[in-house]
PDB file of N, CA and C in Angstrom:
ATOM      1  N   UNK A   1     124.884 -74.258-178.576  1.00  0.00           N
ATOM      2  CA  UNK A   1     125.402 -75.216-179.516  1.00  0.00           C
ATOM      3  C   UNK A   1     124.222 -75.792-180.288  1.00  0.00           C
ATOM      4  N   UNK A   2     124.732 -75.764-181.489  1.00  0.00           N
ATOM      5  CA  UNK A   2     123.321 -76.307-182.437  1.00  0.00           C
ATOM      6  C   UNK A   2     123.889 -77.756-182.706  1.00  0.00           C
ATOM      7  N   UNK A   3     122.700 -78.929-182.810  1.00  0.00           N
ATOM      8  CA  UNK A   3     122.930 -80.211-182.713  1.00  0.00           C
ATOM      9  C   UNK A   3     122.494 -80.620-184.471  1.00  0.00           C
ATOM     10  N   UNK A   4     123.120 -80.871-185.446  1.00  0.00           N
ATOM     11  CA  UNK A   4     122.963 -80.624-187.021  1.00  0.00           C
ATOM     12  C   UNK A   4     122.765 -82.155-187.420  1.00  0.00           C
ATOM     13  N   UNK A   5     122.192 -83.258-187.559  1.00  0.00           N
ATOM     14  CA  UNK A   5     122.182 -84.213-188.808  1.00  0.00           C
ATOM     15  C   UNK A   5     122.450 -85.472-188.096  1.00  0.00           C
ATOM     16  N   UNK A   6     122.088 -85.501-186.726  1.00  0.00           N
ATOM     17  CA  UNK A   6     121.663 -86.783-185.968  1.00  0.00           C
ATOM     18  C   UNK A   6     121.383 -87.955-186.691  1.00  0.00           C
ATOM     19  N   UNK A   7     121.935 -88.955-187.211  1.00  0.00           N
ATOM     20  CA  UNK A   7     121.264 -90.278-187.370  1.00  0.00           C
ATOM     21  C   UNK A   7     122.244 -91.564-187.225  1.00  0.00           C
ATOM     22  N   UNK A   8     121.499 -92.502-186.958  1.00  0.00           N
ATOM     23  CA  UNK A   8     121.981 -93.476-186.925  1.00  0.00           C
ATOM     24  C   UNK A   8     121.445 -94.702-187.912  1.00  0.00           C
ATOM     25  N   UNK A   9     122.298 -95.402-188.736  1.00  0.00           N
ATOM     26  CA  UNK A   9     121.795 -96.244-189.211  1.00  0.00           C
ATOM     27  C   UNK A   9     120.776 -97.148-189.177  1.00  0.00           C
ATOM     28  N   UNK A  10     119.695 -97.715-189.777  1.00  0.00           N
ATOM     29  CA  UNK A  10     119.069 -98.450-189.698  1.00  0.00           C
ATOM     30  C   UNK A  10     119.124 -99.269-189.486  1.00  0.00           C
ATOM     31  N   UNK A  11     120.210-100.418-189.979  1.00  0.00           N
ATOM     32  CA  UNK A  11     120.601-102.096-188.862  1.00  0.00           C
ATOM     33  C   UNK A  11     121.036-101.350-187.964  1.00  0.00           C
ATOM     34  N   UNK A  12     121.287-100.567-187.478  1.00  0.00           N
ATOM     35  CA  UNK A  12     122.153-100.337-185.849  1.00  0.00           C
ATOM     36  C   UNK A  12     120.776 -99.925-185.205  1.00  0.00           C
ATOM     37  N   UNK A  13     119.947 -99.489-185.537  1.00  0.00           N
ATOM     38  CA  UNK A  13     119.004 -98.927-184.723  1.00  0.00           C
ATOM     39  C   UNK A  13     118.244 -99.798-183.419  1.00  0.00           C
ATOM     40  N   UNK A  14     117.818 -99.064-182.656  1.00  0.00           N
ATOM     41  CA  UNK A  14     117.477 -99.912-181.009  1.00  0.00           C
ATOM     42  C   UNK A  14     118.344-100.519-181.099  1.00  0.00           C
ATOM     43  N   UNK A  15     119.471 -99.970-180.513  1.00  0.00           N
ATOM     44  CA  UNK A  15     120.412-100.249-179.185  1.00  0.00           C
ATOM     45  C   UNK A  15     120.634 -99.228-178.950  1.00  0.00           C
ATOM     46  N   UNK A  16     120.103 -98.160-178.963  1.00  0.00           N
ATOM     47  CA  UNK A  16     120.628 -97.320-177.346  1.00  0.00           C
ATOM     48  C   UNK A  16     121.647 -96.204-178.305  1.00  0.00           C
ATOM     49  N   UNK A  17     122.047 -96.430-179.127  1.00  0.00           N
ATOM     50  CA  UNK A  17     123.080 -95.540-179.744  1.00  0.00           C
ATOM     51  C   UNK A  17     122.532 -94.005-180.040  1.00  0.00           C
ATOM     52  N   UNK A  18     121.599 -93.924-180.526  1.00  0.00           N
ATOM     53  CA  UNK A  18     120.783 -92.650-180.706  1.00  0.00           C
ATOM     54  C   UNK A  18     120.604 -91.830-179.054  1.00  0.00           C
ATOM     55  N   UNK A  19     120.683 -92.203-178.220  1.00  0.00           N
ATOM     56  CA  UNK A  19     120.697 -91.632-176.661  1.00  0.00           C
ATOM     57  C   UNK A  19     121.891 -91.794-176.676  1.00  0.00           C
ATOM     58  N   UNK A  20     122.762 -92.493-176.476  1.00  0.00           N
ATOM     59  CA  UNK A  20     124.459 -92.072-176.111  1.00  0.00           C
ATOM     60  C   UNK A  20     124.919 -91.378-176.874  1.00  0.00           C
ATOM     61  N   UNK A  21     124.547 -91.002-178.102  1.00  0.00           N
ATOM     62  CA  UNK A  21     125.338 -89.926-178.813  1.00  0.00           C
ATOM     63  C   UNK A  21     124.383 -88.359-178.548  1.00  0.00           C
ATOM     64  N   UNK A  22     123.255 -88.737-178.228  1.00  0.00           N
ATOM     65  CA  UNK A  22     122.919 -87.509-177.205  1.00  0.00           C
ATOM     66  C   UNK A  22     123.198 -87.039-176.232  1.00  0.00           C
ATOM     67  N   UNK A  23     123.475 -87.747-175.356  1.00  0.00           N
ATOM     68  CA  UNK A  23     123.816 -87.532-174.131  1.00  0.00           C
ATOM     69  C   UNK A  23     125.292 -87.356-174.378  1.00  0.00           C
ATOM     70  N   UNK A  24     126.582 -87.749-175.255  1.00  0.00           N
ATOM     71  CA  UNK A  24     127.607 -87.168-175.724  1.00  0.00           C
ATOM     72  C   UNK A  24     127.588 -85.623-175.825  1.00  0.00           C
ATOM     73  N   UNK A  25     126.681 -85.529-176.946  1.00  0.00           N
ATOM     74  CA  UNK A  25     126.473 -83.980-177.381  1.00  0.00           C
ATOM     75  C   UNK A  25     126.511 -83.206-176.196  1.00  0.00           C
ATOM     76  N   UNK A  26     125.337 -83.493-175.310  1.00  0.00           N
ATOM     77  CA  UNK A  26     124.995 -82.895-173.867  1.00  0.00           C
ATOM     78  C   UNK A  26     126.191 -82.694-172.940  1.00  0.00           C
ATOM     79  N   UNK A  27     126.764 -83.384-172.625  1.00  0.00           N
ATOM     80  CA  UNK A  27     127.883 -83.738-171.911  1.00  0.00           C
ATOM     81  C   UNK A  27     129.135 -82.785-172.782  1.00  0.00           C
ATOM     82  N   UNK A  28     129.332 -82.535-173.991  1.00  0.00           N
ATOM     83  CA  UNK A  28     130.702 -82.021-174.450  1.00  0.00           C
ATOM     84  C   UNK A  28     129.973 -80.426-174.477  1.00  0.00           C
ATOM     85  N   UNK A  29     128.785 -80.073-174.647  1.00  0.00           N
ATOM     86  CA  UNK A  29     128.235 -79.080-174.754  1.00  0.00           C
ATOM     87  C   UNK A  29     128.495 -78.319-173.102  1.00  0.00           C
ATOM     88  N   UNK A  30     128.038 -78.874-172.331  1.00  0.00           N
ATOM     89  CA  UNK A  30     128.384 -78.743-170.897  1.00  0.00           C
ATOM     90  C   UNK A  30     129.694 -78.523-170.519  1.00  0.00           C
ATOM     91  N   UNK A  31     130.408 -79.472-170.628  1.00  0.00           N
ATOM     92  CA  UNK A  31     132.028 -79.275-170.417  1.00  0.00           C
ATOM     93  C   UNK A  31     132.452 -77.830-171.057  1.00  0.00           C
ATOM     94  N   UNK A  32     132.143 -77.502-172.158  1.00  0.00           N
ATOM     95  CA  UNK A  32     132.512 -76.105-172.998  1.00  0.00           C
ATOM     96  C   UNK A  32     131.939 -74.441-172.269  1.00  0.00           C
ATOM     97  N   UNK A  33     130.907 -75.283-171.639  1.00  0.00           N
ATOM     98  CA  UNK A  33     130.412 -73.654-171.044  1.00  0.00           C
ATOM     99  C   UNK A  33     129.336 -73.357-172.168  1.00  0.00           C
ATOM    100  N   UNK A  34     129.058 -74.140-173.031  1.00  0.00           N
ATOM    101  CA  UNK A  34     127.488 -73.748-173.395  1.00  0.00           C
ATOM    102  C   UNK A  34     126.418 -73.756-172.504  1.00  0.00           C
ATOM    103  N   UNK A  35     125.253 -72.531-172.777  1.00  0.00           N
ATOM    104  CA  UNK A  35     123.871 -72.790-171.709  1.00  0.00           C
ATOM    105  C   UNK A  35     123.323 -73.755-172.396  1.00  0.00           C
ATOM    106  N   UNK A  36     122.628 -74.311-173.580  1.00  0.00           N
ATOM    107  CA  UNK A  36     122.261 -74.939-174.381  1.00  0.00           C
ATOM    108  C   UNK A  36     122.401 -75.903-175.444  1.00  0.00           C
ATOM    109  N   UNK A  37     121.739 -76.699-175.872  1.00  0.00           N
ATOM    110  CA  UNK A  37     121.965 -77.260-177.209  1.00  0.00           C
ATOM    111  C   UNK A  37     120.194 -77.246-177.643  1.00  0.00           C
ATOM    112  N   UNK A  38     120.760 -76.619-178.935  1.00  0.00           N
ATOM    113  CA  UNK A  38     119.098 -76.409-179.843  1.00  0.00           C
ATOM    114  C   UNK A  38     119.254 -77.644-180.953  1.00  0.00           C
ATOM    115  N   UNK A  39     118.054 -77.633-181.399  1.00  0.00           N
ATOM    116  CA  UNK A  39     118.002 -78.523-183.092  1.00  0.00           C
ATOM    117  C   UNK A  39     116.670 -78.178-183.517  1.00  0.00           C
ATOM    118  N   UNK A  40     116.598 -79.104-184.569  1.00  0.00           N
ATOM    119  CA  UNK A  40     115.446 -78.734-185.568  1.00  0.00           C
ATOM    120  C   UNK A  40     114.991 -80.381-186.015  1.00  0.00           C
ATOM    121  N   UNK A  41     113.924 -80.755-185.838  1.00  0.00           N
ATOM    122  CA  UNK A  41     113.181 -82.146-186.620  1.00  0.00           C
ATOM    123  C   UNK A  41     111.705 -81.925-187.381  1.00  0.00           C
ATOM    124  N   UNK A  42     111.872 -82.557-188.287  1.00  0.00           N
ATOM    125  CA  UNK A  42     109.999 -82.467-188.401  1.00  0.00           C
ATOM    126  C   UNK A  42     109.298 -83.185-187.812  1.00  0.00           C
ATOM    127  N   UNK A  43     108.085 -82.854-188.145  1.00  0.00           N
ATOM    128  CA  UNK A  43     106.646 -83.824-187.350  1.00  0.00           C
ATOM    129  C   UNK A  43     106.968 -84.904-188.001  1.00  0.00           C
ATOM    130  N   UNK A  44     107.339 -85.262-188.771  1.00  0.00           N
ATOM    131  CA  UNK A  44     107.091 -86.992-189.124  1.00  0.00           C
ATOM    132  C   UNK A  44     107.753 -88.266-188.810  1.00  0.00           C
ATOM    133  N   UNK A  45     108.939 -87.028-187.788  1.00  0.00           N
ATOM    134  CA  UNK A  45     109.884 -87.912-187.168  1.00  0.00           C
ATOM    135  C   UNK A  45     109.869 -87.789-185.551  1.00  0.00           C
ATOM    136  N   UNK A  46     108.577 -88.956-185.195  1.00  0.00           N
ATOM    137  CA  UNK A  46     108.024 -89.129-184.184  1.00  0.00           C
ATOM    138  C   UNK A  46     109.175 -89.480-183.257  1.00  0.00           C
ATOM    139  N   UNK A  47     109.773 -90.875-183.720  1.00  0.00           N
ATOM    140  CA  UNK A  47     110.952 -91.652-182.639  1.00  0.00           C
ATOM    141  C   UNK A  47     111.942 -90.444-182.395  1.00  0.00           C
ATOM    142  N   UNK A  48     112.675 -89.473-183.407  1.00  0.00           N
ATOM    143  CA  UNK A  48     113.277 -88.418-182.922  1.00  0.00           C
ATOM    144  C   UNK A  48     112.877 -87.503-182.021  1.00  0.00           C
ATOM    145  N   UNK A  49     111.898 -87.421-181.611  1.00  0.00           N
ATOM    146  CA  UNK A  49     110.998 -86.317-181.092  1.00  0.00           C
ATOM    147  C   UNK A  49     110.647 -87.257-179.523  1.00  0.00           C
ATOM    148  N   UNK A  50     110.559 -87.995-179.350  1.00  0.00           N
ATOM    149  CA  UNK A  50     110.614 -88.852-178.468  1.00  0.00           C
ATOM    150  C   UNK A  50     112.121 -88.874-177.583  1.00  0.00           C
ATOM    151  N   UNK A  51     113.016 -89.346-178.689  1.00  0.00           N
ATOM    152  CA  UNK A  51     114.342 -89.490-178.125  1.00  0.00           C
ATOM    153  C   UNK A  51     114.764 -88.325-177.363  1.00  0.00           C
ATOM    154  N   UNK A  52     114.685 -87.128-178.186  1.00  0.00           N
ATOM    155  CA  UNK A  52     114.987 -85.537-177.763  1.00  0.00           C
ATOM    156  C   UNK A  52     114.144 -85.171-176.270  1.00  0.00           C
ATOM    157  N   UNK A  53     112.695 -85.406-176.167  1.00  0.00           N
ATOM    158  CA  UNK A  53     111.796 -85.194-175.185  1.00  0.00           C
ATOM    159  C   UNK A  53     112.804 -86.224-174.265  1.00  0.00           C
ATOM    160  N   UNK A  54     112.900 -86.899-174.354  1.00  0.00           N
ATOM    161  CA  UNK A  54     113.682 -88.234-173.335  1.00  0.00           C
ATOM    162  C   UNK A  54     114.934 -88.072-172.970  1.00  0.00           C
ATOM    163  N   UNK A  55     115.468 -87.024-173.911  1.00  0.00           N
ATOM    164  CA  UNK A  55     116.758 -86.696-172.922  1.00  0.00           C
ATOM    165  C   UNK A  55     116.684 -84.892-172.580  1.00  0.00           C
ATOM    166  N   UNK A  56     115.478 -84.310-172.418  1.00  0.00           N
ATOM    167  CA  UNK A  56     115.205 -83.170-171.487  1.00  0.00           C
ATOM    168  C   UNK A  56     114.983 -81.748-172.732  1.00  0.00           C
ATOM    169  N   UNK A  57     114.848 -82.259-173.666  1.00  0.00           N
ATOM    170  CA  UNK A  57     114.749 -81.064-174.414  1.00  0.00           C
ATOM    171  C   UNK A  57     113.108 -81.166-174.502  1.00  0.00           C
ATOM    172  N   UNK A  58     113.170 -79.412-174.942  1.00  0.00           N
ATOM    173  CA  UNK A  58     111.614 -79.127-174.840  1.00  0.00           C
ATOM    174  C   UNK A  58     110.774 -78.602-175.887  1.00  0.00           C
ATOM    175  N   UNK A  59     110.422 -78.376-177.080  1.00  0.00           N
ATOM    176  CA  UNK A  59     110.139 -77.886-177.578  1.00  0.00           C
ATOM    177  C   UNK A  59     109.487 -76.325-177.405  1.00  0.00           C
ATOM    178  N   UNK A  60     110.041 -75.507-178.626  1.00  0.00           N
ATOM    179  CA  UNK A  60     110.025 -74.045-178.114  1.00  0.00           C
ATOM    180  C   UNK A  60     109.519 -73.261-179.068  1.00  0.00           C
ATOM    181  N   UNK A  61     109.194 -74.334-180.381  1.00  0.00           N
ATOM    182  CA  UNK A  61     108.885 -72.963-181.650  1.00  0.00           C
ATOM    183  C   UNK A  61     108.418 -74.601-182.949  1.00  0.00           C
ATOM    184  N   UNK A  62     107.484 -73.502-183.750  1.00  0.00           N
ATOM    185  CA  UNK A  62     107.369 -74.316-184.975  1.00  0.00           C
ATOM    186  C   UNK A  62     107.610 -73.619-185.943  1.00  0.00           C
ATOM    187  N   UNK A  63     107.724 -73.662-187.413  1.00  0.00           N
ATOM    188  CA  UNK A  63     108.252 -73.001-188.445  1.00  0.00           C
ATOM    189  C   UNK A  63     107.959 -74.162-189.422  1.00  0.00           C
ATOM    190  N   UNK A  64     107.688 -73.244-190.845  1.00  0.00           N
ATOM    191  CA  UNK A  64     107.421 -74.505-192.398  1.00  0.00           C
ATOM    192  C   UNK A  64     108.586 -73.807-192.773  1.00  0.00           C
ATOM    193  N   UNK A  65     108.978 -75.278-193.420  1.00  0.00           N
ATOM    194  CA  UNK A  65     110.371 -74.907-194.576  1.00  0.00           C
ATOM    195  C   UNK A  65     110.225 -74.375-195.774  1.00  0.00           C
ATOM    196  N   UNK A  66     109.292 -74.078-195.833  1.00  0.00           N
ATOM    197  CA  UNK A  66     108.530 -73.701-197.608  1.00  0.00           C
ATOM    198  C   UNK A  66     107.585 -73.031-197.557  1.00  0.00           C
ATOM    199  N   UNK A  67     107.350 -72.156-198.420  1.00  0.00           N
ATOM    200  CA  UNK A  67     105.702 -71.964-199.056  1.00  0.00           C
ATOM    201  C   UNK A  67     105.139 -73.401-199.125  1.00  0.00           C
ATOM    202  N   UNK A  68     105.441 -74.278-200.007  1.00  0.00           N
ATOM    203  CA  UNK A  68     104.785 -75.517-199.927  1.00  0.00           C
ATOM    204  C   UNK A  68     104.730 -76.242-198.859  1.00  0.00           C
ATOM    205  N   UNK A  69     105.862 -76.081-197.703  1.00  0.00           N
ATOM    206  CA  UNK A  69     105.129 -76.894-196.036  1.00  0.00           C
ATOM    207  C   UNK A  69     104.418 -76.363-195.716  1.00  0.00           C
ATOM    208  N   UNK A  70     103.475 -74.611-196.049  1.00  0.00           N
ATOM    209  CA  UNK A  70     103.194 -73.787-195.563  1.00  0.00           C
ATOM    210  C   UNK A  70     101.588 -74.719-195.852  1.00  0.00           C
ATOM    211  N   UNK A  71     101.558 -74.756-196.752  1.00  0.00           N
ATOM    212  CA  UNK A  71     100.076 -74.997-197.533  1.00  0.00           C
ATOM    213  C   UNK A  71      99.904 -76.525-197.802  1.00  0.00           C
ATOM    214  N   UNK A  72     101.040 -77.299-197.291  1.00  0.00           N
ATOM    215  CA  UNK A  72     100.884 -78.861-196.576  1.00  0.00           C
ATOM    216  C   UNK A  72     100.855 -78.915-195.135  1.00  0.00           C
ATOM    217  N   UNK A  73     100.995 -77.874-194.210  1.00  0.00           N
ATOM    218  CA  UNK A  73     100.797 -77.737-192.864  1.00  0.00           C
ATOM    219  C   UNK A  73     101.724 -79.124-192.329  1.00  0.00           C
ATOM    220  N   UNK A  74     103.002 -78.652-193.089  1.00  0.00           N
ATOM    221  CA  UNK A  74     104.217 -79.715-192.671  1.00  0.00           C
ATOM    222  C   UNK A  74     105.258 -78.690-192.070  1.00  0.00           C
ATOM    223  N   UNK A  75     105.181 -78.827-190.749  1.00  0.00           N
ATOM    224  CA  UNK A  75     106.103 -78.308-189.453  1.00  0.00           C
ATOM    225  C   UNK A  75     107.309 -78.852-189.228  1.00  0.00           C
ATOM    226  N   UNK A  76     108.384 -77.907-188.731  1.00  0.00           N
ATOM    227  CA  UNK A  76     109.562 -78.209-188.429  1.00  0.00           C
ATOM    228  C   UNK A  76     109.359 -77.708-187.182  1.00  0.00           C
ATOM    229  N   UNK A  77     109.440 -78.684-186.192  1.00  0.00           N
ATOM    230  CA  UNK A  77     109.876 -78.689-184.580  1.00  0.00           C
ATOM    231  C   UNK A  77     110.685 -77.716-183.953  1.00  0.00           C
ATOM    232  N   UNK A  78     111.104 -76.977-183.254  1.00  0.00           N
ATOM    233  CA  UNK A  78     112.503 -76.369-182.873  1.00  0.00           C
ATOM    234  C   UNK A  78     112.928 -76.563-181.024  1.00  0.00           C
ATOM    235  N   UNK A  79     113.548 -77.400-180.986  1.00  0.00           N
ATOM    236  CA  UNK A  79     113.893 -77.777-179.481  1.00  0.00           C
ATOM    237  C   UNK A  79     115.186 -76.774-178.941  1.00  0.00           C
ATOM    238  N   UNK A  80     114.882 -77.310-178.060  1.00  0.00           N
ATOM    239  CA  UNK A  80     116.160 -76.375-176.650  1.00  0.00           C
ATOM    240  C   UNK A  80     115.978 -77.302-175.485  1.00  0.00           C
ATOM    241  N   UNK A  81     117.502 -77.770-174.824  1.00  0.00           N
ATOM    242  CA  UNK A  81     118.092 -78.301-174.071  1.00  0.00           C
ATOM    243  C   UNK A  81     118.795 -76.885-172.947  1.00  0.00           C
ATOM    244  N   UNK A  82     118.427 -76.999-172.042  1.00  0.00           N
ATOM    245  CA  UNK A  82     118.837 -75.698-171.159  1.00  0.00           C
ATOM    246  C   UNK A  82     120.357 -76.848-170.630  1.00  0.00           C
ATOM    247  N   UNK A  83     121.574 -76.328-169.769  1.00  0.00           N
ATOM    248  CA  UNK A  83     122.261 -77.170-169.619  1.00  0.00           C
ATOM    249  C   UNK A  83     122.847 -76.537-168.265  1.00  0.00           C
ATOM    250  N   UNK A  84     122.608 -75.431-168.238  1.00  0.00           N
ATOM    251  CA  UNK A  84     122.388 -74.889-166.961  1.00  0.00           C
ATOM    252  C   UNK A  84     123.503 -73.341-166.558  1.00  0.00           C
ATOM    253  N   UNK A  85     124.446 -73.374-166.209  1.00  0.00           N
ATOM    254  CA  UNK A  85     125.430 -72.481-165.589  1.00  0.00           C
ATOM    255  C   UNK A  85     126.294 -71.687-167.126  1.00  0.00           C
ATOM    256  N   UNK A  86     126.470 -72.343-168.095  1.00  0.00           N
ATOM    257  CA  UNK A  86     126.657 -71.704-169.436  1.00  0.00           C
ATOM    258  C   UNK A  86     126.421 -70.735-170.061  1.00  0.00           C
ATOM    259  N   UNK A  87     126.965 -69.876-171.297  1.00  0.00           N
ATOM    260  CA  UNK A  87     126.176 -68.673-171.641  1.00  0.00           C
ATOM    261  C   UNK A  87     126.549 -69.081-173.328  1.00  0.00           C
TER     262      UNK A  87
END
């Protein structure tokens, strides 16, 4: 299962909402019989990259979105959440 366009508003932010709707994802991903949930962030989105590391995903790959991220050495992240017994 691919995890697409995560956010949460800015007045809502810190409270916890950005982890419960992860751990949602995780949890409905599981129930379905997925092994996984993947996504994609860039480097500049530290607190995302944090949140993701914090609920067990690992990073597995980097990739530029462009010729021009290529030659700004601006990376896109690529995570994986294993979830266990799923295929």
């Amino acid at each position: 299962l691919e995890l697409k366009r995560m956010s949460v508003s800015r007045e809502h932010r810190g409270r916890g909402l950005a982890r419960a709707l992860c751990r949602e994802v995780l949890g409905f991903a599981r129930a379905r019989g997925f092994g996984a949930v993947v996504l994609s962030t860039s480097m500049v989105q530290v607190a995302a990259q944090r949140l993701y590391e914090g609920q067990g995903f690992r990073k597995v790959g980097t990739s530029y979105p462009s010729l021009l991220g290529t030659v700004m050495n601006f990376q896109i992240f690529h995570y994986r959440c294993d979830l266990g017994d799923g295929t």
